[in-house]
Structure formats: C-alpha cells, structure tokens
Protein backbone atom coordinates (compact mmCIF):
# COMPACT_ATOMS: atom_id res chain seq x y z
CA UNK A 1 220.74 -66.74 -17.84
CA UNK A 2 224.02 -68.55 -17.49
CA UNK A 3 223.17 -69.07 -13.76
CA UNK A 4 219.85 -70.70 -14.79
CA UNK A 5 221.20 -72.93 -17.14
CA UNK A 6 223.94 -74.01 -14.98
CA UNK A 7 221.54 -74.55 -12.65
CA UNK A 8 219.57 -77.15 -15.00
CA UNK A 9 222.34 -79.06 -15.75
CA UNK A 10 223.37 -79.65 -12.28
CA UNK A 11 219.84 -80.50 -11.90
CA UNK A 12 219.96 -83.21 -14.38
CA UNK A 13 223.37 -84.61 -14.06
CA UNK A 14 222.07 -85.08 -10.25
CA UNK A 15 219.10 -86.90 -11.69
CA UNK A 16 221.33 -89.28 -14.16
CA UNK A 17 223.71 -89.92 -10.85
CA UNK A 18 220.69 -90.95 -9.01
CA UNK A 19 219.47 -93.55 -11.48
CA UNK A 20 220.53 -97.72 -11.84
CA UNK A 21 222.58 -98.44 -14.29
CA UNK A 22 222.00 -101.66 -16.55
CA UNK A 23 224.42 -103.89 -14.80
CA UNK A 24 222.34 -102.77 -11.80
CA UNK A 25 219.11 -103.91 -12.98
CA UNK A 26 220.60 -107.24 -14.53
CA UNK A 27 221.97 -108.29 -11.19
CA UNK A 28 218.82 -107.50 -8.88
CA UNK A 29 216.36 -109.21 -11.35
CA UNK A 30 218.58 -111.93 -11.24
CA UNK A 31 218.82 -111.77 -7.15
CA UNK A 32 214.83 -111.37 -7.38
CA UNK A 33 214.51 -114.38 -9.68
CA UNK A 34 217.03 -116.89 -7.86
CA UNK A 35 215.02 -115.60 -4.48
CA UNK A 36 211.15 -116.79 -6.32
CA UNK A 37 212.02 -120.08 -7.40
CA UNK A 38 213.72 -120.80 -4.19
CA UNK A 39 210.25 -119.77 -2.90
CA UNK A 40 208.39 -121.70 -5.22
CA UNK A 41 210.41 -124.98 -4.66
CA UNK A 42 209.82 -125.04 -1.05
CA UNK A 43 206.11 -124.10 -1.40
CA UNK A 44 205.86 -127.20 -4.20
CA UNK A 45 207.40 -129.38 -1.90
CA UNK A 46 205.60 -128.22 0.97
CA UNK A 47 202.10 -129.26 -1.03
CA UNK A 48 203.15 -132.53 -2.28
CA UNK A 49 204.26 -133.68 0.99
CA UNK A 50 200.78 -132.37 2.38
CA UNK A 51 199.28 -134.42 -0.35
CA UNK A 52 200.55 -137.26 0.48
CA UNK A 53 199.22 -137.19 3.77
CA UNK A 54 196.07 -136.23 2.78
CA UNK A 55 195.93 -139.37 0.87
CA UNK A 56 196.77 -141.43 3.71
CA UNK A 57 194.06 -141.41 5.92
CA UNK A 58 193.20 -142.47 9.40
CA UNK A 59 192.51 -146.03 8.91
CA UNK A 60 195.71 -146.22 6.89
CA UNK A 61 197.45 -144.67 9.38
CA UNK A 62 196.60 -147.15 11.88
CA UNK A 63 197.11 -150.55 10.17
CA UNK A 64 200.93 -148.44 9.76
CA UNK A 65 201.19 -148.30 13.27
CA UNK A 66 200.18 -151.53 14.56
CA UNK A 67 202.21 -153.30 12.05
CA UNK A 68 205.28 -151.10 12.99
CA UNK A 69 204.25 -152.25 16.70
CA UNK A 70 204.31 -156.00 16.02
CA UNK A 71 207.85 -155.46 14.07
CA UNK A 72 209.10 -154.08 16.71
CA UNK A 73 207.98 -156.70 19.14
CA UNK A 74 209.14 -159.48 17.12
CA UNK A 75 212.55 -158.11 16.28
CA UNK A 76 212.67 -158.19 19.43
CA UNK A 77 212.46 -161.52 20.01
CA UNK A 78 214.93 -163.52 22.41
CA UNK A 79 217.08 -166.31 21.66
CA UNK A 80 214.49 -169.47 21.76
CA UNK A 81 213.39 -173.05 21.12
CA UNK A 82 210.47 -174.82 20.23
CA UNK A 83 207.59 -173.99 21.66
CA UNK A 84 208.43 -170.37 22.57
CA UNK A 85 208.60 -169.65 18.94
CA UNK A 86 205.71 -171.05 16.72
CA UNK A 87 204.88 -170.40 13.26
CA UNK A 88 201.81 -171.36 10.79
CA UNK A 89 199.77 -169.19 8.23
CA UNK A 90 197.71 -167.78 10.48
CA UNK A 91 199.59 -167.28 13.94
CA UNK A 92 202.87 -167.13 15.52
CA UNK A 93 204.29 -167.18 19.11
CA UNK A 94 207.42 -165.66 20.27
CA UNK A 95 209.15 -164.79 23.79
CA UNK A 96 208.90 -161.49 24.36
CA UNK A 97 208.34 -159.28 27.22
CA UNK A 98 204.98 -158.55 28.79
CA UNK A 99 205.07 -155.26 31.33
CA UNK A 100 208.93 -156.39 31.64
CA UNK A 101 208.04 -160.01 32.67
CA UNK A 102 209.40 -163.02 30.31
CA UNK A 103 206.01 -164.22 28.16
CA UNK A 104 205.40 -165.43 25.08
CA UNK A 105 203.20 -163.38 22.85
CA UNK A 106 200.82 -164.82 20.22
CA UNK A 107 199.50 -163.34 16.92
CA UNK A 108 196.77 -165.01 15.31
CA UNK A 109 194.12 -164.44 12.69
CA UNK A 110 189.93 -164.81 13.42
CA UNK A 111 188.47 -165.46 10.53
CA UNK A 112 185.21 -165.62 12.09
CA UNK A 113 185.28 -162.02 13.37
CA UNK A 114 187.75 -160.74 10.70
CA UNK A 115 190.30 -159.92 13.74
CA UNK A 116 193.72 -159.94 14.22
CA UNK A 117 194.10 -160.78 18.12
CA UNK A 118 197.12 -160.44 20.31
CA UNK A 119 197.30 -163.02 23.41
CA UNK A 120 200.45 -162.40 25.74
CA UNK A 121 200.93 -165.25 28.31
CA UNK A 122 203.64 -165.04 30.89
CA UNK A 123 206.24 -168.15 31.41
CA UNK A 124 204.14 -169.17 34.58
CA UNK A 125 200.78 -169.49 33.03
CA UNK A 126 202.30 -171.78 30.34
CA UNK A 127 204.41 -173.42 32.34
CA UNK A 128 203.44 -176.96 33.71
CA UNK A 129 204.11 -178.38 36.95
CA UNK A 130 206.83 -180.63 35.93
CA UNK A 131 208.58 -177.38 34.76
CA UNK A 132 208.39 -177.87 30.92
CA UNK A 133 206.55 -175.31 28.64
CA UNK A 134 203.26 -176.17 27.29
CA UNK A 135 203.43 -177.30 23.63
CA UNK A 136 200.35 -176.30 22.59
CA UNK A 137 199.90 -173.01 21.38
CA UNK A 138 196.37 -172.11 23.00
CA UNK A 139 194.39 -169.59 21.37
CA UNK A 140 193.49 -167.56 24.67
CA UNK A 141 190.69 -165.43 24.01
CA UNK A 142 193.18 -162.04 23.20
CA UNK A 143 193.04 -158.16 22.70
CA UNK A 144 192.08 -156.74 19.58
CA UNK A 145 194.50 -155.91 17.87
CA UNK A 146 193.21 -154.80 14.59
CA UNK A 147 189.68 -154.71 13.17
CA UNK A 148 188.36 -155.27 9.77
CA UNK A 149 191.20 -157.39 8.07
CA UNK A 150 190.08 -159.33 5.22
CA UNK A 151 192.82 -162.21 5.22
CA UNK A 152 196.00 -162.34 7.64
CA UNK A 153 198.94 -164.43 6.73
CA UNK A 154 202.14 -164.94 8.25
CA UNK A 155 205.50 -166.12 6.24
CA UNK A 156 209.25 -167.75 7.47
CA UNK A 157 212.23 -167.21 5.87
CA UNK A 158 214.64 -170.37 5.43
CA UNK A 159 218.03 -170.61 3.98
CA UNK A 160 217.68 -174.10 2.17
CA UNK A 161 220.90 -175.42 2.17
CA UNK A 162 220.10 -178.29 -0.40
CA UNK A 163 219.45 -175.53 -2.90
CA UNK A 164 221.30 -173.11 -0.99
CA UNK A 165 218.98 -170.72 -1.54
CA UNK A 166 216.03 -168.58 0.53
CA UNK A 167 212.76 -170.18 0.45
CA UNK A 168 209.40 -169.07 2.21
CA UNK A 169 207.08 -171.29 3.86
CA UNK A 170 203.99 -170.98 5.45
CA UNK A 171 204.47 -173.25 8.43
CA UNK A 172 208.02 -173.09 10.35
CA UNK A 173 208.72 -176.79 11.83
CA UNK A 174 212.08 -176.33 12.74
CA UNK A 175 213.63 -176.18 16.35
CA UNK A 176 215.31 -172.39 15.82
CA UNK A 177 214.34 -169.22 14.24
CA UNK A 178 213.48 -168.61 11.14
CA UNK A 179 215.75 -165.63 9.20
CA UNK A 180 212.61 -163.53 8.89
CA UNK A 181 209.14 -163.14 9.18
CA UNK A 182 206.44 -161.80 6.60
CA UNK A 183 203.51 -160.25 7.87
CA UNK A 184 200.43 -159.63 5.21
CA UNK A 185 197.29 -157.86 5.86
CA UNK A 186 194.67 -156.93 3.24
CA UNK A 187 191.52 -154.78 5.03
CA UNK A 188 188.47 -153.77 2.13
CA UNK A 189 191.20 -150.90 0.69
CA UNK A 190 194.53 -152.25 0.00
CA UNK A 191 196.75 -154.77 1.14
CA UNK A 192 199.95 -153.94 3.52
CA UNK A 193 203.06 -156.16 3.51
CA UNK A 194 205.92 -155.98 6.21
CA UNK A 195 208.80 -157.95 6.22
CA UNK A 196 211.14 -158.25 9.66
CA UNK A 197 214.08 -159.57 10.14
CA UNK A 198 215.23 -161.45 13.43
CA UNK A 199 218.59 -160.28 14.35
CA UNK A 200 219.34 -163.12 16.63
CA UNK A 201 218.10 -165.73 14.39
C-alpha cells in the first residue's frame, strides 16, 4: 500500500509539473493576439488597396497614362522663343525631341471628333528657306492621342509683376515660357486635371 500510494503521488506531481502555469497562458495569448491583428492589418490593407484599383478601371487608367506622358514631354521642354513654344485654350507647341531629332510637338483639341491629337514636326519641316521658323502653328493632321474627351483646355502660369502675384490665362502671348502649364480633360465620367511645371522656364 505505501508503494501504491507513493506511486500516485509521483504520478500526479508529474502531471502538475507538466502543466502551464498562469503567467504562461497570459503571455502566449498575448503573443497569439499581437500575431492576429498584425495579420488582420496587413490583410485590411491589402483589400483596400485592391479596392482602389478595382475602382479605377481601364479607361481611367489610360487617360492617367497619357497625361503622365504629355507631362513628361513638356517638362521636358528646351529653353525656347516664340514660335517654338505656343499657347491658346485649345493647343500648345513646344520643342521637344522626336525619335532624338530637335521638333516641335503640338497638342491640340478636335472638337469635331472629340480628339485630343498629337502632331510632332521636326525643325526642317517647319523651317523656311530663308532659315526662320514658321510662325504659324499648322494643325497637321496628327496621331490620336486620346479618344472620347468631352472638352480639352490648356492653362499658363504668369507671375504678374504689377500685382505681383500668379495669374492664369488661357492664351500665352509672351516671347518666353510660361511658369507652368495646366492641362484639363473631362471624358463622359469625370474630369482629370494635371498641372506641370517647366523647370527651365
């Protein structure tokens, strides 16, 4: 009998020693917890940014990208005079680079055909034969650039020194460049609005 019971209690202090204690269980539920929400918090962020996306959708996507495209070709833009660089409401003309050759590109609005068109001329085809630069800006029938826009409309920057102040205006007359240019497009959705500033203006 006393070797049975001795047994027992060996048996059951073995059992106590091979339980968790409190402090045991307090700190892995709170590894366990701090472990889930970091889960949950990339998983939450993971969806919203996939909802955004979602609600951007092709066409979207592509106005983005060809108005990224013309910012980037006009920031482009080299140091220039009149008529390299012409702006009214509906078109402008900078020197830029065509296929690496010196030509000045042209943006301009159809509101016949509800196109934005994209015309690049190199400096020989607008230059005459007496060597000056035609002043006309000729709308050259251009490549598509972007289909379906409801109203184009391009913007100049001026610092206004009588008010010294920044004032836009739709037609640039003066013989440098302007401090920016605003370029607004508004298709059947939604309206898209880009602003770019010339760094060597």
């Amino acid at each position: 009998m006393p070797l049975f019971r001795f047994f027992c209690l060996n048996k059951k202090n073995r059992f106590y020693q091979a339980g968790f204690s409190l402090v045991e269980l307090l700190i892995a539920v709170s590894i366990f917890s701090v472990v889930i929400i970091a889960i949950y918090s990339t998983f939450s962020g993971g969806m919203s940014v996939f909802r955004k996306v979602i609600n951007v959708d092709l066409s979207q996507q592509k106005v983005l990208l060809k108005i990224e495209r013309f910012a980037r070709e006009i920031r482009q833009e080299q140091p220039c005079r009149k008529p390299l660089f012409f702006g009214s409401k509906t078109r402008v003309s900078f020197a830029g680079f065509s296929d690496l050759i010196p030509s000045r590109i042209t943006y301009y609005y159809d509101s016949q055909t509800n196109t934005l068109l994209r015309v690049s001329e190199t400096l020989p085809e607008i230059t005459a034969s007496g060597g000056s630069i035609e002043l006309e800006v000729e709308a050259a029938p251009g490549s598509i650039f972007l289909k379906g826009v409801k109203e184009a409309k391009f913007t100049y920057l001026f610092l206004d020194l009588k008010i010294n102040d920044y004032v836009w205006l739709e037609e640039w007359p003066y013989d440098y460049l302007p401090v920016a240019v605003k370029l607004m497009i508004r298709d059947e959705r939604q309206e898209y609005v880009k602003t770019v500033f010339l760094p060597r203006a």
